[in-house]
N, C-alpha and C. Protein backbone atom coordinates (compact mmCIF):
# COMPACT_ATOMS: atom_id res chain seq x y z
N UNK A 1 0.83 -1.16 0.00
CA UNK A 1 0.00 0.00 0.00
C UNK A 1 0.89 1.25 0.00
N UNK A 2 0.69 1.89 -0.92
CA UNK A 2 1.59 3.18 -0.71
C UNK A 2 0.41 4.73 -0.02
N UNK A 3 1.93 5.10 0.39
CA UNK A 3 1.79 6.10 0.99
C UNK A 3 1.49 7.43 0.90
N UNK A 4 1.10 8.55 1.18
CA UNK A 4 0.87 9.86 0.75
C UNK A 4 2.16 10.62 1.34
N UNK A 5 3.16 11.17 0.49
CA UNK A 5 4.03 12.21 1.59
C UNK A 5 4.04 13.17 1.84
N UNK A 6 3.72 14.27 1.91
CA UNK A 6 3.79 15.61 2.21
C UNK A 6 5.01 16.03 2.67
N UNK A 7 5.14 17.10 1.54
CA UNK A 7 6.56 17.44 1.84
C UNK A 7 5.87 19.16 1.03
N UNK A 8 6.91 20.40 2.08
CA UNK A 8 6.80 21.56 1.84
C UNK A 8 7.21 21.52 0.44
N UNK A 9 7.32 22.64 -0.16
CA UNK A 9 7.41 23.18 -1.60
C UNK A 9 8.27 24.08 -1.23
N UNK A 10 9.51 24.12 -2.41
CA UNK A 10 10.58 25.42 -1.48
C UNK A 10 10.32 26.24 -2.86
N UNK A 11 11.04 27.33 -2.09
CA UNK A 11 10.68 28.97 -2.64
C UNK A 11 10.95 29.18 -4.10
N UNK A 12 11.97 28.18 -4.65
CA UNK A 12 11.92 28.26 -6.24
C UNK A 12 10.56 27.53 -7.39
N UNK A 13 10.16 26.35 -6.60
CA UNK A 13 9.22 25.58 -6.29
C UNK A 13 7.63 26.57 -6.74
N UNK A 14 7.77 27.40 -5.40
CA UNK A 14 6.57 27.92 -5.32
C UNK A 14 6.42 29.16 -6.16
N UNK A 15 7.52 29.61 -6.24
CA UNK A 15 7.74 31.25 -7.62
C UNK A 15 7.84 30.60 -9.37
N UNK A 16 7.70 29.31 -9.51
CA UNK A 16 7.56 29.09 -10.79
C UNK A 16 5.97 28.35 -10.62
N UNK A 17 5.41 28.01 -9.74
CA UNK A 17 4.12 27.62 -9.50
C UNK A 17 3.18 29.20 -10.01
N UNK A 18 3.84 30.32 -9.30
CA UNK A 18 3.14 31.29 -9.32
C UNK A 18 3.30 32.01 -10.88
N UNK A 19 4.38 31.66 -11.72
CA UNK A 19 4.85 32.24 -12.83
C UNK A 19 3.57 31.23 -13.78
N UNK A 20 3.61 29.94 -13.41
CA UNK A 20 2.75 28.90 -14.80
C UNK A 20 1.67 29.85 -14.44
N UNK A 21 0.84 29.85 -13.36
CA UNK A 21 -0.75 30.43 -12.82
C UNK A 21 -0.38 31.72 -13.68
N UNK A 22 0.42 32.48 -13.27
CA UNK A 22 0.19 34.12 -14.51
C UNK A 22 0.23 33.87 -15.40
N UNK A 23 1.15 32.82 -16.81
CA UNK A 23 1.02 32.68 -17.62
C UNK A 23 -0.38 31.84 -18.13
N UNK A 24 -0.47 31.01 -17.35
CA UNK A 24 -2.14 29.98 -18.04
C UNK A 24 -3.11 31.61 -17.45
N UNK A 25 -3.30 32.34 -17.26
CA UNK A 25 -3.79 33.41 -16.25
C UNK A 25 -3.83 34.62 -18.13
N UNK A 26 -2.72 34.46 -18.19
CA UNK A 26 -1.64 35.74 -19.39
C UNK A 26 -2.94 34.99 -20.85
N UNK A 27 -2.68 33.39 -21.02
CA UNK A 27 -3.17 33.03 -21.74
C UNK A 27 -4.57 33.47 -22.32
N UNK A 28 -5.40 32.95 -20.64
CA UNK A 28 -6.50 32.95 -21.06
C UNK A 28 -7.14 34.18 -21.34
N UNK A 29 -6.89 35.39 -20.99
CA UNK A 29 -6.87 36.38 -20.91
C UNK A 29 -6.86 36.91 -22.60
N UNK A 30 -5.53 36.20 -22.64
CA UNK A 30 -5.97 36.39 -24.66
C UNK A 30 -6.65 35.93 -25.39
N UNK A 31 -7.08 34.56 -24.86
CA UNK A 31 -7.61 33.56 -26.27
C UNK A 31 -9.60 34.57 -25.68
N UNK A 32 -9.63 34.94 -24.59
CA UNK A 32 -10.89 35.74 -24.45
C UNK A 32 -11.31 36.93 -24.89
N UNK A 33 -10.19 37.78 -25.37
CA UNK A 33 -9.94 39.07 -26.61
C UNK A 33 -10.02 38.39 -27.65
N UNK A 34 -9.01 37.48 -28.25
CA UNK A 34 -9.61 36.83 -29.54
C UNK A 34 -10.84 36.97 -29.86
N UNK A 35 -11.52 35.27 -28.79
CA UNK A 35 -12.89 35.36 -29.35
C UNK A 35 -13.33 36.84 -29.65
N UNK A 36 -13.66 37.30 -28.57
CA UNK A 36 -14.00 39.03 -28.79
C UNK A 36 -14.50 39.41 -29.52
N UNK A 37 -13.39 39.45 -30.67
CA UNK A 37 -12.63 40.34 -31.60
C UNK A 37 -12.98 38.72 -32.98
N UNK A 38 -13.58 37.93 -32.46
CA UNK A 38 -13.62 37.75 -33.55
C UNK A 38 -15.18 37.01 -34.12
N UNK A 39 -15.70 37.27 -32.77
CA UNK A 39 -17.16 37.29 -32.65
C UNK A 39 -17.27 38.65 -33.70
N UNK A 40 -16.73 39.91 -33.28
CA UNK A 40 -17.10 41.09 -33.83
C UNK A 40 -17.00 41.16 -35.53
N UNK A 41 -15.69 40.21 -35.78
CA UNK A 41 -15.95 40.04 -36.96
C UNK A 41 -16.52 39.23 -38.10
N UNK A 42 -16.80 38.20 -36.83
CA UNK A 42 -18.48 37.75 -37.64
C UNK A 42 -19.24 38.24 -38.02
N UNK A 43 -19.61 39.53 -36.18
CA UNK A 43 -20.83 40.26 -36.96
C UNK A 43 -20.85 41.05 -38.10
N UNK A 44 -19.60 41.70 -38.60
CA UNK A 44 -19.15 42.45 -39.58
C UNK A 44 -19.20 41.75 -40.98
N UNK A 45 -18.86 40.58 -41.20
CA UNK A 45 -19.20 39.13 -42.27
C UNK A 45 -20.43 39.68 -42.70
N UNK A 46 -21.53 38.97 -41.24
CA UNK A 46 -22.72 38.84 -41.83
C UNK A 46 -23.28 40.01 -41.96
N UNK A 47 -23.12 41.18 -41.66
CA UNK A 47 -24.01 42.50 -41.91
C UNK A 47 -23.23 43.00 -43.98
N UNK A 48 -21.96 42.37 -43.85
CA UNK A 48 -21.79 42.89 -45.61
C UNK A 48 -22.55 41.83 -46.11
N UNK A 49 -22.55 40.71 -45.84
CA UNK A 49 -23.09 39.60 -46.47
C UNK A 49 -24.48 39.71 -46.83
N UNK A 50 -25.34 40.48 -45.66
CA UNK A 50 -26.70 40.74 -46.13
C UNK A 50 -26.78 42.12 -47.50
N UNK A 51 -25.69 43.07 -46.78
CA UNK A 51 -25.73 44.19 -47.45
C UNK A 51 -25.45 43.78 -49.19
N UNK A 52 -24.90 42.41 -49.31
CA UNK A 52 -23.96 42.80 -50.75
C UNK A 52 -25.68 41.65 -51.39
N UNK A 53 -26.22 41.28 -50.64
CA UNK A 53 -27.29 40.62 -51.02
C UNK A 53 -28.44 41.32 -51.93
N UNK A 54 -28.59 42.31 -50.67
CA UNK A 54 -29.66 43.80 -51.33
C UNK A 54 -28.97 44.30 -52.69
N UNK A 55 -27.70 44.30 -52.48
CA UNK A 55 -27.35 45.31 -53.30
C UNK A 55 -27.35 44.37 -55.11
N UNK A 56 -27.01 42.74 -54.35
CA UNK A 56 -27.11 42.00 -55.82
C UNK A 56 -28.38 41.71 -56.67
N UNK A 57 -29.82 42.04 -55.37
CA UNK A 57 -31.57 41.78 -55.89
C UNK A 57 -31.30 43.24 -56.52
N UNK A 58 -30.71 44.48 -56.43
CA UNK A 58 -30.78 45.77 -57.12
C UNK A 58 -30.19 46.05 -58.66
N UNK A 59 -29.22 44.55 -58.51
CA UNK A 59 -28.52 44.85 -59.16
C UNK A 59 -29.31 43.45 -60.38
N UNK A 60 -29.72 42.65 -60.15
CA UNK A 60 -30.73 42.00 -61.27
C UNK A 60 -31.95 42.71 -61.74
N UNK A 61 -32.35 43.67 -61.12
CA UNK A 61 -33.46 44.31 -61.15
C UNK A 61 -33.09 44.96 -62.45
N UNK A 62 -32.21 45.93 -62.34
CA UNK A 62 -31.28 47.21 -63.02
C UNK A 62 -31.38 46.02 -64.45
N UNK A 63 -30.38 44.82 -64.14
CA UNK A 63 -30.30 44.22 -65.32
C UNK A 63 -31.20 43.68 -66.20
N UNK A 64 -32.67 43.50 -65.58
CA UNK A 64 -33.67 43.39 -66.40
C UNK A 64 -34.36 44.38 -67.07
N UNK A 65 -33.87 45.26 -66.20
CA UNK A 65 -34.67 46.92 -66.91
C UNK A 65 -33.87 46.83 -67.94
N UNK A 66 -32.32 46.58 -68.11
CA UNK A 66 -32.03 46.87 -68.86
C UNK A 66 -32.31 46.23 -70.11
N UNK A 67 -32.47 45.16 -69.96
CA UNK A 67 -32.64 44.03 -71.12
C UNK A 67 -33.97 44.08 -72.01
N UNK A 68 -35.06 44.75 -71.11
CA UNK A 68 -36.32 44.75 -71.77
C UNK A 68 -36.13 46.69 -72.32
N UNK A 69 -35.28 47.61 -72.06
CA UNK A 69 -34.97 48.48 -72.98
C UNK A 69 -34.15 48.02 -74.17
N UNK A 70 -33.82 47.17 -73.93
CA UNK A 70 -32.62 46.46 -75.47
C UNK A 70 -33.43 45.78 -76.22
N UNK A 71 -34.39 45.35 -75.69
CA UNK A 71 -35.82 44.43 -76.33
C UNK A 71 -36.55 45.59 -77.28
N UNK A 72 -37.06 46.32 -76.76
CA UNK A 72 -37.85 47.27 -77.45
C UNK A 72 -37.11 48.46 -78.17
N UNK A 73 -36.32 48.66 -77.88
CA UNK A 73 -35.19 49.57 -78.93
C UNK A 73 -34.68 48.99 -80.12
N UNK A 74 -34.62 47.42 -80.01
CA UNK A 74 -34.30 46.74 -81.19
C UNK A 74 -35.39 46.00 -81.97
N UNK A 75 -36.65 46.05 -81.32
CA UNK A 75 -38.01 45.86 -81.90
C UNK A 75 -38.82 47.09 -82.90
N UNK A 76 -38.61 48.56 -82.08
CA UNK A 76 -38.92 49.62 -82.85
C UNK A 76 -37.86 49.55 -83.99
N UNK A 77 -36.09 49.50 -83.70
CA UNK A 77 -35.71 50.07 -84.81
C UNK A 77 -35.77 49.08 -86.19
N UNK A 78 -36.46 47.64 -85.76
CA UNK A 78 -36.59 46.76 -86.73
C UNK A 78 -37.80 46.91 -87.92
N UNK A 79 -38.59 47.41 -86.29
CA UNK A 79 -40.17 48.23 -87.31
C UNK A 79 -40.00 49.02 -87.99
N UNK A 80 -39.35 50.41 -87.23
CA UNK A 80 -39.06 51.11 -88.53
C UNK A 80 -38.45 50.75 -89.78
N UNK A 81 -37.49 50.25 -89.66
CA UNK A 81 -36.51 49.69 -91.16
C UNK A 81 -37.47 49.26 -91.55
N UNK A 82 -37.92 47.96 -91.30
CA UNK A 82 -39.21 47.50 -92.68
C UNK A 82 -40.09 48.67 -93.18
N UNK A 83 -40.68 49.28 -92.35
CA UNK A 83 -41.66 50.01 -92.83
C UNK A 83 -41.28 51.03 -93.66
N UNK A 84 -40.06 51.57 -93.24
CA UNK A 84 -39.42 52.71 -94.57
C UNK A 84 -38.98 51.68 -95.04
N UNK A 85 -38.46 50.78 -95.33
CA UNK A 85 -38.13 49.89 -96.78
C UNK A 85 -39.56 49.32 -97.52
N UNK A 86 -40.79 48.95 -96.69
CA UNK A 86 -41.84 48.76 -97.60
C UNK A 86 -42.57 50.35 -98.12
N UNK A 87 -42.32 50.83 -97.22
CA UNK A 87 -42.65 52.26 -98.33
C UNK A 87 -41.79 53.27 -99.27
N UNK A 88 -40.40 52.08 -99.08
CA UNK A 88 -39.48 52.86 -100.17
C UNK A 88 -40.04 51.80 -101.31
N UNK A 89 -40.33 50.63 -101.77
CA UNK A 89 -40.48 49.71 -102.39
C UNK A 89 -41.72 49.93 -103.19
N UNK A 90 -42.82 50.52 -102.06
CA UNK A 90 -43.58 51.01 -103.35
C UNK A 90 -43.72 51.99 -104.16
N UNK A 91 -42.78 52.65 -104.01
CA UNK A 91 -42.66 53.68 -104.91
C UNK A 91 -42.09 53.25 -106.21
């Protein structure tokens, strides 16, 4: 059966005990700014992410306007041509 010993801790002992605790202490301290800081730039992700969303439904919109002005600009100028060519023809 073994034994438990207790034995003091000497002073070099106990000043690098106290140095790991500040550093795991130093650590956590950072990896809790991280998150932080990088929670924040999640939220920053998802607020362009919605923004570039709006801006891409604005931007199909625009492109259909545009397409149905290219529709009818090339429908009139087709009408016209025939029609001054059938009324150059009967002359």
């Amino acid at each position: 059966m073994k034994t438990k010993s207790i034995r003091m801790r000497s002073a070099k002992e106990t000043k690098e005990m106290e140095s790991i605790e500040k550093y795991r202490t130093d650590v956590t301290l950072h990896l809790v700014k991280i998150t932080g800081e990088l929670a924040h730039i999640r939220e920053k992700v998802e607020s362009n992410h919605t923004h570039l969303e709006k801006i891409n439904g604005r931007l199909t919109t625009a492109e259909h306007s545009i397409t149905a002005m290219k529709t009818i600009g090339t429908t009139l100028t087709i009408t016209i041509g025939v029609i001054l060519t059938w009324l150059g023809l009967g002359k």
